[in-house]
Protein backbone atom coordinates (compact mmCIF):
# COMPACT_ATOMS: atom_id res chain seq x y z
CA UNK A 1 -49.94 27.00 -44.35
CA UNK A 2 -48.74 29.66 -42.19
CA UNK A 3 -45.35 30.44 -40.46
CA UNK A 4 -46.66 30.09 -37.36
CA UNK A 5 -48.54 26.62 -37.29
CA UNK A 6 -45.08 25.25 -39.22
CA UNK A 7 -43.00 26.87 -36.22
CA UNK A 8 -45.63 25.56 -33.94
CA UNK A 9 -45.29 21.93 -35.50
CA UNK A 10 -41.39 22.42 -35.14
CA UNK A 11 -41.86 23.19 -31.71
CA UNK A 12 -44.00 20.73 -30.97
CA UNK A 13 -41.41 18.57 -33.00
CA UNK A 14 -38.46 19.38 -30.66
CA UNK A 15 -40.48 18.96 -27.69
CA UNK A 16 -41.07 15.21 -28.88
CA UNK A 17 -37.65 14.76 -29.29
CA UNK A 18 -36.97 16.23 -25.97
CA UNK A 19 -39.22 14.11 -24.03
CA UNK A 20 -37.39 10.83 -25.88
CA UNK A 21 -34.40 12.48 -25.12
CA UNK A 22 -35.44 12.89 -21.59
CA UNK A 23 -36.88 9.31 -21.18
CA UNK A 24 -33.89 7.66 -22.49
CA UNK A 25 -31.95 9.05 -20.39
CA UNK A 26 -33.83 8.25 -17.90
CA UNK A 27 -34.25 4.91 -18.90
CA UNK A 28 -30.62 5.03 -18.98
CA UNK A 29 -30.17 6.13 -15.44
CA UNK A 30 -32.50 3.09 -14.32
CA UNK A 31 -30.44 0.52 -15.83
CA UNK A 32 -27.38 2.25 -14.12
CA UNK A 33 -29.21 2.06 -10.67
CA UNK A 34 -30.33 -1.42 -11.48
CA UNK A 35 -26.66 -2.58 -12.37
CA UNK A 36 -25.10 -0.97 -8.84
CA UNK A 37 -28.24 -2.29 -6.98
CA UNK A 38 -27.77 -6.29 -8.11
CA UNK A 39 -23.58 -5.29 -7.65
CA UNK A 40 -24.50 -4.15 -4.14
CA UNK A 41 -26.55 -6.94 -3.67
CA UNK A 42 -23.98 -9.61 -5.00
CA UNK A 43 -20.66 -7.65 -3.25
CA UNK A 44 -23.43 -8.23 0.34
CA UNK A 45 -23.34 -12.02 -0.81
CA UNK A 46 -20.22 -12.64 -1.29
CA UNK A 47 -19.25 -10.77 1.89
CA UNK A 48 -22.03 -13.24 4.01
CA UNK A 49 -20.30 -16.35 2.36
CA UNK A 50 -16.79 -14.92 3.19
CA UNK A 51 -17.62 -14.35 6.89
CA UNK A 52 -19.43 -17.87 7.29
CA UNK A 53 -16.24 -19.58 5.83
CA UNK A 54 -14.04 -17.34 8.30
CA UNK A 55 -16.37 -17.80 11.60
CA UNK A 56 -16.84 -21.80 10.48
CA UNK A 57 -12.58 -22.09 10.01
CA UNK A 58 -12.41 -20.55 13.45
CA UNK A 59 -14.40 -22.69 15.22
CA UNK A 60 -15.86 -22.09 19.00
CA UNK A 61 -15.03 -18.68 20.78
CA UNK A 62 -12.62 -20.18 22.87
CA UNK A 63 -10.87 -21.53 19.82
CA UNK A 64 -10.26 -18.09 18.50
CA UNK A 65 -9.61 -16.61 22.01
CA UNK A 66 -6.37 -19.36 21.52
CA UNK A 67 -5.35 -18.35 18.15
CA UNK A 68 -5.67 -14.57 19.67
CA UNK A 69 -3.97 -15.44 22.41
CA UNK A 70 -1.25 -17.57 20.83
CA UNK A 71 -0.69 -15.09 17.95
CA UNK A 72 -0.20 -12.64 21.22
CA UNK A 73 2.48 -14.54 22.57
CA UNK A 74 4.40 -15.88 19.91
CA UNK A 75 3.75 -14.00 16.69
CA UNK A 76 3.71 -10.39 17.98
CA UNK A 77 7.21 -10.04 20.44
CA UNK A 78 8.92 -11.56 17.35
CA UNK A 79 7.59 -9.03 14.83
CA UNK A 80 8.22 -6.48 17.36
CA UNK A 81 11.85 -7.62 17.39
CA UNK A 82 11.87 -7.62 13.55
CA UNK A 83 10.38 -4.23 12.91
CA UNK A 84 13.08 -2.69 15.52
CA UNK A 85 16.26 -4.11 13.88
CA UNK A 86 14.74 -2.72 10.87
CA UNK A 87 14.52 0.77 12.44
CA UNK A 88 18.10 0.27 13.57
CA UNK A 89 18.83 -0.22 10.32
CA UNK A 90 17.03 3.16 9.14
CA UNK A 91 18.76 5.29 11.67
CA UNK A 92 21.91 3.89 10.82
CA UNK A 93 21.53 4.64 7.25
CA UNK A 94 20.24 8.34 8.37
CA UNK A 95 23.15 9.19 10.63
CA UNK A 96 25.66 7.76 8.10
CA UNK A 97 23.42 10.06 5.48
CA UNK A 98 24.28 13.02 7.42
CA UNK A 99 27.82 12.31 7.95
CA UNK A 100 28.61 12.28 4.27
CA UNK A 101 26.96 15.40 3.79
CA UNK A 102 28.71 17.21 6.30
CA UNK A 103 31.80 15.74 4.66
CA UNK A 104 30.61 16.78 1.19
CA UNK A 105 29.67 20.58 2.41
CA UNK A 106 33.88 20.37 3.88
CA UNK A 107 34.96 19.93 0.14
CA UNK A 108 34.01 23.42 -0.06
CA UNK A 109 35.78 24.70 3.03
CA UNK A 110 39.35 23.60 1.29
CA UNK A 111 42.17 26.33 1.51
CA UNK A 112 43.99 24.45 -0.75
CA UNK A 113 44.73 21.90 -3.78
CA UNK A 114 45.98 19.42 -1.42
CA UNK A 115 43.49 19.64 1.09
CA UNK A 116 40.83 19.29 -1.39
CA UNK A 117 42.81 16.54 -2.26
CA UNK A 118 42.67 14.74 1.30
CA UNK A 119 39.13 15.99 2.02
CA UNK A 120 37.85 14.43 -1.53
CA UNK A 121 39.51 10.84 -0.63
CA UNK A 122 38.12 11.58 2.94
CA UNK A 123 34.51 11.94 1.33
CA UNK A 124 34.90 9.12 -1.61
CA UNK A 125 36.28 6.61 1.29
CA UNK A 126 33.63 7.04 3.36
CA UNK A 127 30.76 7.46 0.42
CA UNK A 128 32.24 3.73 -0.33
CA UNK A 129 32.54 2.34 3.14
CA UNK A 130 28.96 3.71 3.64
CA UNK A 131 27.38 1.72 0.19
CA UNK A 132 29.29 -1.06 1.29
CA UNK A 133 27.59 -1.17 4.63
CA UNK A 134 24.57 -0.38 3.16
CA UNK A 135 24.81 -2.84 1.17
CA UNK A 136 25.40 -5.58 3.78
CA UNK A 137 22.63 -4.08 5.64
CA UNK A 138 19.54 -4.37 3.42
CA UNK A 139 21.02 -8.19 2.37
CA UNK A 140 21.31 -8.80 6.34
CA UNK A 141 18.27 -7.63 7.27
CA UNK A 142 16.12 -8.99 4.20
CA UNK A 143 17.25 -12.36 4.52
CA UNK A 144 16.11 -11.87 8.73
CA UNK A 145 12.97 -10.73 7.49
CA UNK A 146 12.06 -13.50 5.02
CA UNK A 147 13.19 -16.37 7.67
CA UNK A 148 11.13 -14.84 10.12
CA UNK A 149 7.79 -14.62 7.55
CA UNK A 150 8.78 -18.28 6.39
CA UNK A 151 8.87 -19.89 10.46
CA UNK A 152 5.78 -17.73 10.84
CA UNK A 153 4.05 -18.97 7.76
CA UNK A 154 5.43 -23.08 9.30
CA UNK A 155 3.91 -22.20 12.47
CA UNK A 156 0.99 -21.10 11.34
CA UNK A 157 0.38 -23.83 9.04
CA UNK A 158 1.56 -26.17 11.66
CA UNK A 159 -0.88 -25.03 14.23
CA UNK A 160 -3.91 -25.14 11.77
CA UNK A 161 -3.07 -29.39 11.21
């Protein structure tokens, strides 16, 4: 035999190979598409069954235009009330942020040993009056915000009886 019809028969060789290649692959790519279509098509299902059980729990339109309304009135001017003291809360903690550091940047403007002396018990006196009241805070307003989730939570249930 020649060279050339044994480099043709490797050619024509590789270019079988390369077509199986090239078919399993795209074989490959079917599956895939296959698998995200019937995971589209269950994820649509599950959705439809999610929405009937919502829309059958809520009953008639003017049903749910009284849970609107009621969450509206009750629910809403508390949370309001909740998330404010809680932003209180923050700014306190900011401003009494700043104040230390103002009070740690004077520990460098001491003249002497006994000033940075008084200006060092200044700063640790307030650093621990600060954590302390920090401290109190996020206790305080934690146990505030798990009362008011736990009377909304007995309301809620409450209403739904």
């Amino acid at each position: 035999m020649s060279q050339s019809s044994t480099e043709h028969r490797h050619k024509e060789h590789e270019a079988g190979a390369s077509q199986e290649t090239i078919n399993e692959v795209f074989h490959e790519s079917m599956r895939g598409y296959e698998k995200v279509l019937k995971t589209g098509v269950e994820l649509q299902e599950q959705s439809i069954r999610l929405w009937s059980d919502l829309l059958a729990k809520l009953g008639s339109p003017e049903q749910f235009q009284s849970k609107v309304a009621e969450l509206n009135a009750d629910f809403l001017p508390a949370f309001r009330k909740q998330l404010e003291e809680v932003l209180g809360a923050s700014n306190l903690v900011s401003n009494q942020s700043v104040a230390l550091l103002r009070k740690s940047t004077g520990l460098l403007e001491a003249t002497s040993i006994p000033d940075a002396q008084r200006r060092l018990q200044d700063y640790l006196e307030a650093l621990m009056g600060a954590t302390r009241v920090n401290v109190h805070l996020a206790l305080n307003t934690t146990a505030r915000l798990m009362n008011f989730w736990n009377e909304s939570a007995m309301q809620s249930a409450s209403s739904t009886k």
